[in-house]
PDB file of N, CA and C in Angstrom:
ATOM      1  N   UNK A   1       1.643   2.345 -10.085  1.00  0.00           N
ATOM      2  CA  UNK A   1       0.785   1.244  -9.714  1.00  0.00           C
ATOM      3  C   UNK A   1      -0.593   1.477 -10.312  1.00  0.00           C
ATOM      4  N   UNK A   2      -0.980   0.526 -11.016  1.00  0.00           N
ATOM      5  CA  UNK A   2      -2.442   0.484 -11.824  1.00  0.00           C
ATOM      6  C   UNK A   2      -3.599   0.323 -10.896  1.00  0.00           C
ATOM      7  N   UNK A   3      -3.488   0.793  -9.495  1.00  0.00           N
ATOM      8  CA  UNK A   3      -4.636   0.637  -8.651  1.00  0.00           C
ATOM      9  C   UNK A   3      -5.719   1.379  -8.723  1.00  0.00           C
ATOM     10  N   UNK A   4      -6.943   1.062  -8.771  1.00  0.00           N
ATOM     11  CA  UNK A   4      -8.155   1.728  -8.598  1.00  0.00           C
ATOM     12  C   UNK A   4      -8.813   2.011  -7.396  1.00  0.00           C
ATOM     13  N   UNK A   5      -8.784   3.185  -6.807  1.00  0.00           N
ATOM     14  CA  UNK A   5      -9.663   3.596  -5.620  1.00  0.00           C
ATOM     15  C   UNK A   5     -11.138   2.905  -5.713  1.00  0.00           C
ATOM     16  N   UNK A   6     -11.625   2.362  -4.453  1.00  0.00           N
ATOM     17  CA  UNK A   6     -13.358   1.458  -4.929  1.00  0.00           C
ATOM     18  C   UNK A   6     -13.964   2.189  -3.453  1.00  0.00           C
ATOM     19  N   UNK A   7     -13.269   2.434  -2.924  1.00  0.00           N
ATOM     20  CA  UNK A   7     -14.029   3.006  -1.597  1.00  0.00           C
ATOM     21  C   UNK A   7     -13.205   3.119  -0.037  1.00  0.00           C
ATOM     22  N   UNK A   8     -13.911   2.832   0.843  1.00  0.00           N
ATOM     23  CA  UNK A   8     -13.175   3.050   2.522  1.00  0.00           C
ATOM     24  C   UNK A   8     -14.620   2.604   3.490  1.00  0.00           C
ATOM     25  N   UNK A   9     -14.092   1.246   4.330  1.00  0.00           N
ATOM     26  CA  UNK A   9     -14.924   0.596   4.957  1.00  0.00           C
ATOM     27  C   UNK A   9     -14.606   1.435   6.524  1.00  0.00           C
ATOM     28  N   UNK A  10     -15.547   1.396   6.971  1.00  0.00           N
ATOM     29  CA  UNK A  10     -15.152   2.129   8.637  1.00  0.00           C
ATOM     30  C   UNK A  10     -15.183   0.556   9.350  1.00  0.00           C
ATOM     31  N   UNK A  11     -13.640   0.598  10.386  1.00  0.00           N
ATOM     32  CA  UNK A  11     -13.302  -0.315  11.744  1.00  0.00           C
ATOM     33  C   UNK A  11     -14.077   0.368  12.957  1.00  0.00           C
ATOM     34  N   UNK A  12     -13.707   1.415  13.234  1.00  0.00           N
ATOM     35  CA  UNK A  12     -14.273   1.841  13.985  1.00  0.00           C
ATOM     36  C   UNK A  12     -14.437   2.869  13.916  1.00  0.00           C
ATOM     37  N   UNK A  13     -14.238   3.838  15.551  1.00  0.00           N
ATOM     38  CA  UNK A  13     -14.708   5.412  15.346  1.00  0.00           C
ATOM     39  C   UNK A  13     -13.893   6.285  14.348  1.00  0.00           C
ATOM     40  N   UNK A  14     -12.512   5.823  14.342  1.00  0.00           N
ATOM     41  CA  UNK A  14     -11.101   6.578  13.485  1.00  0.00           C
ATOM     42  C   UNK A  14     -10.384   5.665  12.789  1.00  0.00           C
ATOM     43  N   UNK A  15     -10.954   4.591  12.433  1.00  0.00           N
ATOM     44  CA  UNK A  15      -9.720   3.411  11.986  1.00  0.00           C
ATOM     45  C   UNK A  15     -10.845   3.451  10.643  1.00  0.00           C
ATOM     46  N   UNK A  16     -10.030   3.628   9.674  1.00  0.00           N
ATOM     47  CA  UNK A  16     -10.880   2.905   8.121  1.00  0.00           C
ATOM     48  C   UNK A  16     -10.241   1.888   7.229  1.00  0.00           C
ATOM     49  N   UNK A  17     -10.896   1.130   6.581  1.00  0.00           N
ATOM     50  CA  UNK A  17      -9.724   0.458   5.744  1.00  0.00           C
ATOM     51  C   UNK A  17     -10.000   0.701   3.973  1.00  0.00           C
ATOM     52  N   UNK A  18      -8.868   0.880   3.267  1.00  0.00           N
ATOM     53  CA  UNK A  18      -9.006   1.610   1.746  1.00  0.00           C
ATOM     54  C   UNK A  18      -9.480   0.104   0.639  1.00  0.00           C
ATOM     55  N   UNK A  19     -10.593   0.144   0.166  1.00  0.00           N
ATOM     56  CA  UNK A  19     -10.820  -0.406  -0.792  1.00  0.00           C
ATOM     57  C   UNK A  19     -10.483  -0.154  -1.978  1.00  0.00           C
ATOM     58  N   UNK A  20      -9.588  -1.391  -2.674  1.00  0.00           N
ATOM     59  CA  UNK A  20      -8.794  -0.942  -4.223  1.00  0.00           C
ATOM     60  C   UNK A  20      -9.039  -2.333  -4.902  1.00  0.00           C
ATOM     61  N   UNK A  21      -8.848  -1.286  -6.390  1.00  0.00           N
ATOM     62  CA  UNK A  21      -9.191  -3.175  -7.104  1.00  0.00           C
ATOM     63  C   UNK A  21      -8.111  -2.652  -8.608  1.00  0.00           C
ATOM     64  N   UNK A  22      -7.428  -3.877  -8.786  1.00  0.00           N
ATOM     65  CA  UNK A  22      -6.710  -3.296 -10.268  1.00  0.00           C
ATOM     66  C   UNK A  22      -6.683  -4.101 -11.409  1.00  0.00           C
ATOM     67  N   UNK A  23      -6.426  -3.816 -12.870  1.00  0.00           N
ATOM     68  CA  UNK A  23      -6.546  -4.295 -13.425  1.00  0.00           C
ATOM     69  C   UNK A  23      -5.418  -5.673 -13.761  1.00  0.00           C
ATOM     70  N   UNK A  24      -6.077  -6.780 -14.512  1.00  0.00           N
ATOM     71  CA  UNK A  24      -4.912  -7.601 -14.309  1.00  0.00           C
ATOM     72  C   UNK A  24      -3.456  -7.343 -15.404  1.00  0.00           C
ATOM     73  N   UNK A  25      -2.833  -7.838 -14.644  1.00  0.00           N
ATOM     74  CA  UNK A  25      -1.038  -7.501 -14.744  1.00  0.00           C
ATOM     75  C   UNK A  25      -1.199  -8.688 -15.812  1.00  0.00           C
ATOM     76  N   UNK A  26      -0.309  -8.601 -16.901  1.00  0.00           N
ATOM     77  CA  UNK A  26      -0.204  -9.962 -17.879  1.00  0.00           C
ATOM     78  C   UNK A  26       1.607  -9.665 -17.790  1.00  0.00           C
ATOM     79  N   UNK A  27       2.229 -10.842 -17.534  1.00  0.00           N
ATOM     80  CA  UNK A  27       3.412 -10.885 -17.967  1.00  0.00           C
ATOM     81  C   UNK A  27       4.719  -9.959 -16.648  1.00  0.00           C
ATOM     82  N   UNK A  28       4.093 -10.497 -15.846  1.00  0.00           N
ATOM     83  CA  UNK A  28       4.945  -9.555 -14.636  1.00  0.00           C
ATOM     84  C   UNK A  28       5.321 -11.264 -13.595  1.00  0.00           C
ATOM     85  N   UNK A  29       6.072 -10.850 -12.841  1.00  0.00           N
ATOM     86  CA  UNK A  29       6.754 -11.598 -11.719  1.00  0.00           C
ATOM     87  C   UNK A  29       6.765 -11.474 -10.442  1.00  0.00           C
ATOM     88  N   UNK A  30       6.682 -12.096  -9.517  1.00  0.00           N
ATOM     89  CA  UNK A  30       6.520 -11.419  -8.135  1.00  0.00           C
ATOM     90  C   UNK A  30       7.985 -11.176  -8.008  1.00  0.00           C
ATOM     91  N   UNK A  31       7.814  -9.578  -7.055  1.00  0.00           N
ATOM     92  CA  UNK A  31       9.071  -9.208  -6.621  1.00  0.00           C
ATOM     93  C   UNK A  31       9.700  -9.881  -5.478  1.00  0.00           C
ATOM     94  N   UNK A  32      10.659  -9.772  -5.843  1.00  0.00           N
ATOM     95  CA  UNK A  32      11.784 -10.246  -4.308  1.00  0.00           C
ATOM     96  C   UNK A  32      11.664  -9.452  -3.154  1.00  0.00           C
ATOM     97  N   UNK A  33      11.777  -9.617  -1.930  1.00  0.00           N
ATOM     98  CA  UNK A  33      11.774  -8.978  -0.553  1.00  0.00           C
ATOM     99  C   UNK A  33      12.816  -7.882  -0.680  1.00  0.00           C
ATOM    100  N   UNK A  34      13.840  -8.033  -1.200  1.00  0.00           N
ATOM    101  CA  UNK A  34      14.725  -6.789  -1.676  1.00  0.00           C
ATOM    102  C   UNK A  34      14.159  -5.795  -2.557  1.00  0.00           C
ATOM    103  N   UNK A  35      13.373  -6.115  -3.819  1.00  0.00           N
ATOM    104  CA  UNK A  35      13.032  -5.488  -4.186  1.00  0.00           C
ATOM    105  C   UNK A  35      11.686  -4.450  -3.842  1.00  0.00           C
ATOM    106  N   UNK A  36      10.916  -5.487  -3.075  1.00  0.00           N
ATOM    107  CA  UNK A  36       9.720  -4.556  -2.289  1.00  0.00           C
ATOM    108  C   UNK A  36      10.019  -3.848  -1.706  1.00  0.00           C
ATOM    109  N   UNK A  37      11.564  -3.939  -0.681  1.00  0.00           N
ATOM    110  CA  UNK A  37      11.570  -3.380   0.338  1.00  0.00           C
ATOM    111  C   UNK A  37      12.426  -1.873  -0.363  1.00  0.00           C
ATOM    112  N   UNK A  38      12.876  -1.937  -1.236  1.00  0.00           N
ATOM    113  CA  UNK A  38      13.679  -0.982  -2.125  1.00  0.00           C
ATOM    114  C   UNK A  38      12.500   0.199  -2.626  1.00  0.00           C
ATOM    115  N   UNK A  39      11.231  -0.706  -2.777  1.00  0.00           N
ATOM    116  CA  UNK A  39      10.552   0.476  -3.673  1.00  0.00           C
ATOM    117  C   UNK A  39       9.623   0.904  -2.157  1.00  0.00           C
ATOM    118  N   UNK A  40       9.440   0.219  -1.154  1.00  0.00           N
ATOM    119  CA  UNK A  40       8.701   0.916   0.066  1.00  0.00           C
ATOM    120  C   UNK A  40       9.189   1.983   0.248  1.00  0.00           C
ATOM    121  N   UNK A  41      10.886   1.617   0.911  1.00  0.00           N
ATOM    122  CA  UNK A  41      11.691   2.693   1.096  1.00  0.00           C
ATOM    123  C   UNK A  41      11.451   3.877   0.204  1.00  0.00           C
ATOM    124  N   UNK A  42      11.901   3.814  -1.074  1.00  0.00           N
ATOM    125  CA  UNK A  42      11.703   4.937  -1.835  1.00  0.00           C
ATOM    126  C   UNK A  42      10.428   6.038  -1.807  1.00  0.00           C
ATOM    127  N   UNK A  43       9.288   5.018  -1.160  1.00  0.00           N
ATOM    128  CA  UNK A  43       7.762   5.675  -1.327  1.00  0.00           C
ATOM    129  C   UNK A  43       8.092   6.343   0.260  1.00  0.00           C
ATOM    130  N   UNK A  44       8.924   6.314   1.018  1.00  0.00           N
ATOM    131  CA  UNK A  44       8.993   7.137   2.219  1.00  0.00           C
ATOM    132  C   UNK A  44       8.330   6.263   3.045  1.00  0.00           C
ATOM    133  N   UNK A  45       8.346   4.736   3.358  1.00  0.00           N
ATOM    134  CA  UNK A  45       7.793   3.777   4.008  1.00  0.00           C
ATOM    135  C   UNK A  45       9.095   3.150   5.187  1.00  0.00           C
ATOM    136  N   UNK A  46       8.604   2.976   6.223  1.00  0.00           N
ATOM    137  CA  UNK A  46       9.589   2.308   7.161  1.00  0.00           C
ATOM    138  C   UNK A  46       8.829   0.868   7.466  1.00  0.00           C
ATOM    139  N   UNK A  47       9.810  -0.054   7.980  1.00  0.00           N
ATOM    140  CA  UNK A  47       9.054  -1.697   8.174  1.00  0.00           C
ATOM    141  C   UNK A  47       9.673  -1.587   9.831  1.00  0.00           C
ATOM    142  N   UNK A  48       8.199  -2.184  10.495  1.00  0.00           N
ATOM    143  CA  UNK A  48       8.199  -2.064  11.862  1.00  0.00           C
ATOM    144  C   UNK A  48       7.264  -3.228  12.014  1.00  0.00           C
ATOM    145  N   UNK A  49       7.826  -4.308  12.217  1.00  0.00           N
ATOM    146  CA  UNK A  49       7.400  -5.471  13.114  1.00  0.00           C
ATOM    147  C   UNK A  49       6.908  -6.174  10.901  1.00  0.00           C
ATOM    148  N   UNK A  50       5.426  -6.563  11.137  1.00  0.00           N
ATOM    149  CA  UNK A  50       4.829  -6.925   9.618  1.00  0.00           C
ATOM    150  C   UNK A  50       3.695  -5.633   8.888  1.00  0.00           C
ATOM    151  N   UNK A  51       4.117  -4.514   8.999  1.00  0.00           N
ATOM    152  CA  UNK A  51       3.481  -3.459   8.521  1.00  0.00           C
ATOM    153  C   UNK A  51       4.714  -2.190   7.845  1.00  0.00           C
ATOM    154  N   UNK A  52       4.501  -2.153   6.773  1.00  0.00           N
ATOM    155  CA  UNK A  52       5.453  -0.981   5.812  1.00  0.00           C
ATOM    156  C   UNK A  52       4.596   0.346   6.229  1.00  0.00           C
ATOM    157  N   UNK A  53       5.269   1.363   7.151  1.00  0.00           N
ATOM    158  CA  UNK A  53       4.758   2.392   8.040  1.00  0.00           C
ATOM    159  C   UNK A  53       5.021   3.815   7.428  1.00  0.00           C
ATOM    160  N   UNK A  54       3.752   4.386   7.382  1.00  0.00           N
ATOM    161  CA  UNK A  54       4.552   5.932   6.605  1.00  0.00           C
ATOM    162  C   UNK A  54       4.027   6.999   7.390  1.00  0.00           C
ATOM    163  N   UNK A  55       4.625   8.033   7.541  1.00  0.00           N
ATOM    164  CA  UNK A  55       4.691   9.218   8.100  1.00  0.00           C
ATOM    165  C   UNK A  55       3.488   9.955   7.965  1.00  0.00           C
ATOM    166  N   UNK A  56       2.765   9.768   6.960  1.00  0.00           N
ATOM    167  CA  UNK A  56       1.406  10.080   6.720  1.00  0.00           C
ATOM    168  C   UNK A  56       0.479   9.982   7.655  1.00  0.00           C
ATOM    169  N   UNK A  57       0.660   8.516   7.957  1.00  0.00           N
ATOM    170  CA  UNK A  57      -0.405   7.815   8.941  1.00  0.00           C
ATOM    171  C   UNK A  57      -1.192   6.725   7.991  1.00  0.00           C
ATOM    172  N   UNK A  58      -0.121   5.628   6.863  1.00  0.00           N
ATOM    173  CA  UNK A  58      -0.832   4.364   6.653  1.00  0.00           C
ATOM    174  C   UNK A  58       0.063   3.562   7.186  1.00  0.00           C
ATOM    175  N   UNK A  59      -0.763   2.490   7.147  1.00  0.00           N
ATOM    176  CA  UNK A  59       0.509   1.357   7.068  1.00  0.00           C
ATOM    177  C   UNK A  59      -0.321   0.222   6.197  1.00  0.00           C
ATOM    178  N   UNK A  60       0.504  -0.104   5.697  1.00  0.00           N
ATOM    179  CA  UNK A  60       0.604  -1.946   4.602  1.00  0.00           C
ATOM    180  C   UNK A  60       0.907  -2.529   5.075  1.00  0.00           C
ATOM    181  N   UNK A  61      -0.148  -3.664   4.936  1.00  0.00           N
ATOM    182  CA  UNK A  61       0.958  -5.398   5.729  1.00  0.00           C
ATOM    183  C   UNK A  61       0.387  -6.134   4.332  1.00  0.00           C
ATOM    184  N   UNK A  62       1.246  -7.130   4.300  1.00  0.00           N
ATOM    185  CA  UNK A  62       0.965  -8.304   3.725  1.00  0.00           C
ATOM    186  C   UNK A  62       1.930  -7.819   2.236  1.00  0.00           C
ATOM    187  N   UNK A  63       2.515  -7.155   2.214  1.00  0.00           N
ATOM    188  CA  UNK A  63       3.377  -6.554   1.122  1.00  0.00           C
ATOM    189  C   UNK A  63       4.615  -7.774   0.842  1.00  0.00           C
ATOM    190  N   UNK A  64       4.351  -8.748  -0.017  1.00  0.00           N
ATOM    191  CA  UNK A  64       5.283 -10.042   0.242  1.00  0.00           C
ATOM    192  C   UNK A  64       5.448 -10.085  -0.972  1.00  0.00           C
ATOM    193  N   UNK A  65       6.338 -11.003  -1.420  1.00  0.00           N
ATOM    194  CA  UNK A  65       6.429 -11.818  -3.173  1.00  0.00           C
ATOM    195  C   UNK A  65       5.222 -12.186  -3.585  1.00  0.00           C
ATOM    196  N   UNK A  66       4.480 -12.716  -3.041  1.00  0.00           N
ATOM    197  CA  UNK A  66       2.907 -13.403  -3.449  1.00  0.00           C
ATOM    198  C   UNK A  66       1.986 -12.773  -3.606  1.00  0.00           C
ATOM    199  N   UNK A  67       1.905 -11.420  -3.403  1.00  0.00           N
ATOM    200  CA  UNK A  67       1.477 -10.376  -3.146  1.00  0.00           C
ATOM    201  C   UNK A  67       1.671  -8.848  -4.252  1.00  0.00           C
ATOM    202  N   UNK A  68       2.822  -9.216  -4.243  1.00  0.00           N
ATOM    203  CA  UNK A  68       3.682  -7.856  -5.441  1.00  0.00           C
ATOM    204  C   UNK A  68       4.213  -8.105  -6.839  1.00  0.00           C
ATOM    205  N   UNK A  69       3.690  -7.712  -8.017  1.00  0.00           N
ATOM    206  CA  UNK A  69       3.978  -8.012  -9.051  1.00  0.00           C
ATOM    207  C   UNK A  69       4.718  -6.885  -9.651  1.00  0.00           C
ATOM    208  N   UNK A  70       5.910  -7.526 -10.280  1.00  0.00           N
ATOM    209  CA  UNK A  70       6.547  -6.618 -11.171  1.00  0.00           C
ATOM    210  C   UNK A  70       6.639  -6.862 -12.525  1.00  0.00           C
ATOM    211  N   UNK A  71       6.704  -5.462 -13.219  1.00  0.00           N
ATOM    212  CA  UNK A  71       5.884  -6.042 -14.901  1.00  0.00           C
ATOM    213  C   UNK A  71       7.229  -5.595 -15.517  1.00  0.00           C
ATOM    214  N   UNK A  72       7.446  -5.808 -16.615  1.00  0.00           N
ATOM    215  CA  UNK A  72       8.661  -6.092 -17.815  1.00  0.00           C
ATOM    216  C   UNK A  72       9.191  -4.236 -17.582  1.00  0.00           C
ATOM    217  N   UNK A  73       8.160  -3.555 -17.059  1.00  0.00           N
ATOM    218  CA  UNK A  73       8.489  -2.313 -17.059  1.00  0.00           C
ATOM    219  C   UNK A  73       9.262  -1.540 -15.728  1.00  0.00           C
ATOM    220  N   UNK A  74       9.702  -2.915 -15.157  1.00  0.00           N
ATOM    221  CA  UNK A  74       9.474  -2.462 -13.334  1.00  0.00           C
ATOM    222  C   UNK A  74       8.747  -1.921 -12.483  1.00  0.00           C
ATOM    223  N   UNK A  75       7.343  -1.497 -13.155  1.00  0.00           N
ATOM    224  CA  UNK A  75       6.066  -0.996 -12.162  1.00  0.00           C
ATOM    225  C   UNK A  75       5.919  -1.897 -11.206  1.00  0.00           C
ATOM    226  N   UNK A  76       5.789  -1.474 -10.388  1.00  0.00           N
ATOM    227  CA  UNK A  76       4.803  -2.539  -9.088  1.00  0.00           C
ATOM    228  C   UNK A  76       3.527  -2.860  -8.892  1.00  0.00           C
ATOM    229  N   UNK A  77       2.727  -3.828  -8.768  1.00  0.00           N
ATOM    230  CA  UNK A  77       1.703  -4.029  -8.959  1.00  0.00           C
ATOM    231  C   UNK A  77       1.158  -4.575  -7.485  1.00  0.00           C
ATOM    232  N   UNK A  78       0.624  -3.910  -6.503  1.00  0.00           N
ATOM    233  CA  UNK A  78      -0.004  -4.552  -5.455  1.00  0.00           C
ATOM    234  C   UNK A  78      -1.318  -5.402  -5.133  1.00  0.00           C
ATOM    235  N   UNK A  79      -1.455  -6.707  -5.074  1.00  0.00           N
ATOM    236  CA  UNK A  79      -2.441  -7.240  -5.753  1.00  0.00           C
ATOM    237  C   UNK A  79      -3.165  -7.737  -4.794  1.00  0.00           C
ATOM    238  N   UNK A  80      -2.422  -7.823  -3.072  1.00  0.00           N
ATOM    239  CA  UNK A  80      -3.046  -8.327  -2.016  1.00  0.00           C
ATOM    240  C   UNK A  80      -3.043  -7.797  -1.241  1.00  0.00           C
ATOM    241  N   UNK A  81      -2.358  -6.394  -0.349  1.00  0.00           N
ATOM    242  CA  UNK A  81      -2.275  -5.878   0.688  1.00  0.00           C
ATOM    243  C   UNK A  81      -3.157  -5.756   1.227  1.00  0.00           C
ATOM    244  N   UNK A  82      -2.989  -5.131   2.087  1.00  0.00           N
ATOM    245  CA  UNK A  82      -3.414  -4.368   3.112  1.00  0.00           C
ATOM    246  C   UNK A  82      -3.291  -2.970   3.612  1.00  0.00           C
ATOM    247  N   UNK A  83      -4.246  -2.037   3.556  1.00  0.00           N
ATOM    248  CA  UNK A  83      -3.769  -0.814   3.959  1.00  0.00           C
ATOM    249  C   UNK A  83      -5.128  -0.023   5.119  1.00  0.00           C
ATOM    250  N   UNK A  84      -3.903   0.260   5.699  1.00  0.00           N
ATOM    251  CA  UNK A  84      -4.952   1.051   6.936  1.00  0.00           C
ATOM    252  C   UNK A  84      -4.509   1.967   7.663  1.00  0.00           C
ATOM    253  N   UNK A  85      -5.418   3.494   8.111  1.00  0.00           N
ATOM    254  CA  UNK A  85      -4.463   4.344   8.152  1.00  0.00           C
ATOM    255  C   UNK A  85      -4.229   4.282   9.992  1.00  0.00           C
ATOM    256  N   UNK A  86      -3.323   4.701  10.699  1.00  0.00           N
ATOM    257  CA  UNK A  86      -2.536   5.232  11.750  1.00  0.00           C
ATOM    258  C   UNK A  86      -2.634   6.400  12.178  1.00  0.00           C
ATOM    259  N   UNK A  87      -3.852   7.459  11.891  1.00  0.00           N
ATOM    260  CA  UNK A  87      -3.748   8.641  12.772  1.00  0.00           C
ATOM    261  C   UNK A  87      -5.861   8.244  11.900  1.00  0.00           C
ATOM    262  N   UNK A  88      -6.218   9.692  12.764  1.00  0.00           N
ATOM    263  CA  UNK A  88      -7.527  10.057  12.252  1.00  0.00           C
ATOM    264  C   UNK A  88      -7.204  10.457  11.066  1.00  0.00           C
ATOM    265  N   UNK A  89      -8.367   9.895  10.008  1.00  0.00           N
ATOM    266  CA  UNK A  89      -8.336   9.918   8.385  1.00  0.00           C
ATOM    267  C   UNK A  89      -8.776  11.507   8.373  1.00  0.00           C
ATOM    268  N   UNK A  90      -9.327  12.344   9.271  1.00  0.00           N
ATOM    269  CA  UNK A  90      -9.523  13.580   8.853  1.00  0.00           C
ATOM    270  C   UNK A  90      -8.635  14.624   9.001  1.00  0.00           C
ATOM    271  N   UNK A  91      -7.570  13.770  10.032  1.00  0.00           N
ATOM    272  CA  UNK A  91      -6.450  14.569  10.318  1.00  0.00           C
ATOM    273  C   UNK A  91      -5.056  14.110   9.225  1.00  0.00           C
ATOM    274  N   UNK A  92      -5.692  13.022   8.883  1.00  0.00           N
ATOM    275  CA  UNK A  92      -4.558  12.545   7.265  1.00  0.00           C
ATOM    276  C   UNK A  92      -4.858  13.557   5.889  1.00  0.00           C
ATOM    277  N   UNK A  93      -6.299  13.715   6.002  1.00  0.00           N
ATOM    278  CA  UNK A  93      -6.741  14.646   4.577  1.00  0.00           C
ATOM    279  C   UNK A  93      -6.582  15.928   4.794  1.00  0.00           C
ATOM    280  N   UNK A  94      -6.307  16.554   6.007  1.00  0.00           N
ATOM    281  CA  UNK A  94      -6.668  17.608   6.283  1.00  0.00           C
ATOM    282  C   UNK A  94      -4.336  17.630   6.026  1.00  0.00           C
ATOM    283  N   UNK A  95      -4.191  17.243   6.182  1.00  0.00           N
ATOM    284  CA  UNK A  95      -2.623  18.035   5.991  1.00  0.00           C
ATOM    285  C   UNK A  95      -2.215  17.172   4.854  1.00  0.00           C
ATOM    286  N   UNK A  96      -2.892  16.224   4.228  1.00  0.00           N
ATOM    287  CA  UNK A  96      -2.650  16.040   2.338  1.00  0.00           C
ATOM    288  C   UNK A  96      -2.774  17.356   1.682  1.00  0.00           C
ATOM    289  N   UNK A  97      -4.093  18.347   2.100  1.00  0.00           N
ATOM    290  CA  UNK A  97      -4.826  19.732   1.565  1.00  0.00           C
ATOM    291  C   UNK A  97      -3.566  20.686   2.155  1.00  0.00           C
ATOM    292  N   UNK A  98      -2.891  20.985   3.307  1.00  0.00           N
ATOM    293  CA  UNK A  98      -1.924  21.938   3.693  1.00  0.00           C
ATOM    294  C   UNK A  98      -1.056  22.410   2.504  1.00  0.00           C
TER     295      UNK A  98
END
Protein backbone atom coordinates (compact mmCIF):
# COMPACT_ATOMS: atom_id res chain seq x y z
CA UNK A 1 0.00 0.00 0.00
CA UNK A 2 1.45 3.44 -1.23
CA UNK A 3 0.38 5.14 2.07
CA UNK A 4 2.15 7.98 3.62
CA UNK A 5 2.36 8.42 7.41
CA UNK A 6 1.29 12.58 7.95
CA UNK A 7 0.82 12.34 11.64
CA UNK A 8 -1.67 11.19 14.83
CA UNK A 9 -4.49 13.52 16.11
CA UNK A 10 -5.28 12.84 19.97
CA UNK A 11 -9.43 11.79 20.82
CA UNK A 12 -8.72 11.69 24.00
CA UNK A 13 -6.56 10.64 27.00
CA UNK A 14 -5.58 7.03 25.05
CA UNK A 15 -7.60 7.07 21.87
CA UNK A 16 -5.53 8.65 18.75
CA UNK A 17 -6.43 8.70 15.26
CA UNK A 18 -3.49 7.94 12.33
CA UNK A 19 -3.16 10.59 9.74
CA UNK A 20 -2.21 9.20 6.09
CA UNK A 21 -2.25 10.65 2.72
CA UNK A 22 -1.25 8.67 -0.63
CA UNK A 23 -0.31 9.16 -3.78
CA UNK A 24 -2.85 8.96 -6.59
CA UNK A 25 -3.57 5.38 -7.96
CA UNK A 26 -3.98 5.80 -11.99
CA UNK A 27 -5.62 2.81 -13.51
CA UNK A 28 -6.85 0.62 -10.53
CA UNK A 29 -10.56 -0.53 -9.63
CA UNK A 30 -12.36 -0.68 -6.52
CA UNK A 31 -12.15 -3.99 -4.88
CA UNK A 32 -14.99 -6.30 -4.23
CA UNK A 33 -16.09 -7.08 -0.50
CA UNK A 34 -14.53 -10.53 -1.16
CA UNK A 35 -11.65 -9.25 -2.12
CA UNK A 36 -11.09 -6.70 0.81
CA UNK A 37 -12.13 -9.07 3.05
CA UNK A 38 -9.44 -11.71 1.62
CA UNK A 39 -6.59 -9.24 1.92
CA UNK A 40 -7.84 -8.01 5.73
CA UNK A 41 -7.82 -11.52 6.64
CA UNK A 42 -4.43 -12.13 5.32
CA UNK A 43 -3.07 -8.81 7.19
CA UNK A 44 -4.23 -10.79 10.50
CA UNK A 45 -7.55 -8.57 10.65
CA UNK A 46 -10.94 -9.94 12.03
CA UNK A 47 -14.51 -8.03 11.04
CA UNK A 48 -16.63 -7.41 14.14
CA UNK A 49 -19.79 -5.51 13.71
CA UNK A 50 -18.29 -2.29 10.82
CA UNK A 51 -14.59 -2.26 11.99
CA UNK A 52 -11.67 -4.78 10.43
CA UNK A 53 -10.07 -5.59 14.13
CA UNK A 54 -6.44 -6.60 14.74
CA UNK A 55 -4.73 -8.09 17.56
CA UNK A 56 -2.40 -5.26 17.75
CA UNK A 57 -4.94 -2.93 18.96
CA UNK A 58 -6.25 -1.05 15.49
CA UNK A 59 -9.21 -1.19 13.98
CA UNK A 60 -10.45 0.16 10.29
CA UNK A 61 -13.88 1.03 9.43
CA UNK A 62 -15.05 2.29 6.34
CA UNK A 63 -12.87 -0.38 4.39
CA UNK A 64 -15.62 -0.76 1.42
CA UNK A 65 -15.42 -0.86 -2.59
CA UNK A 66 -15.57 3.00 -2.63
CA UNK A 67 -12.98 3.17 -0.50
CA UNK A 68 -10.31 0.38 -1.76
CA UNK A 69 -8.49 0.47 -4.89
CA UNK A 70 -6.90 -2.25 -6.66
CA UNK A 71 -4.19 -1.54 -9.28
CA UNK A 72 -3.35 -3.84 -12.47
CA UNK A 73 -0.76 -5.16 -9.94
CA UNK A 74 -3.22 -6.33 -7.21
CA UNK A 75 -1.81 -3.83 -4.58
CA UNK A 76 -4.40 -2.34 -2.45
CA UNK A 77 -4.81 1.06 -2.23
CA UNK A 78 -6.72 2.54 0.88
CA UNK A 79 -8.01 5.83 -0.03
CA UNK A 80 -10.79 6.48 2.69
CA UNK A 81 -10.58 4.62 5.92
CA UNK A 82 -10.44 4.91 8.98
CA UNK A 83 -8.03 3.83 11.52
CA UNK A 84 -7.91 3.97 15.23
CA UNK A 85 -6.13 2.19 17.72
CA UNK A 86 -7.96 -0.23 20.60
CA UNK A 87 -5.53 -0.47 23.45
CA UNK A 88 -3.11 2.53 24.76
CA UNK A 89 -0.85 3.65 21.72
CA UNK A 90 2.08 3.34 24.24
CA UNK A 91 1.22 0.01 25.09
CA UNK A 92 0.83 -0.73 21.06
CA UNK A 93 4.56 0.73 20.47
CA UNK A 94 5.92 -0.59 23.32
CA UNK A 95 5.33 -4.46 22.18
CA UNK A 96 5.81 -3.38 18.19
CA UNK A 97 9.72 -2.70 19.97
CA UNK A 98 9.49 -6.38 22.01
Amino acid sequence: MDTRFEGIVRLDASLFQIVTSQTRVEFAKEGSKQQIAREMKSRGFYFDTAWWIHPIGAKISDAVPDNVLVDSEGRFHFIDVYIQNTRPILEIVGDLAA
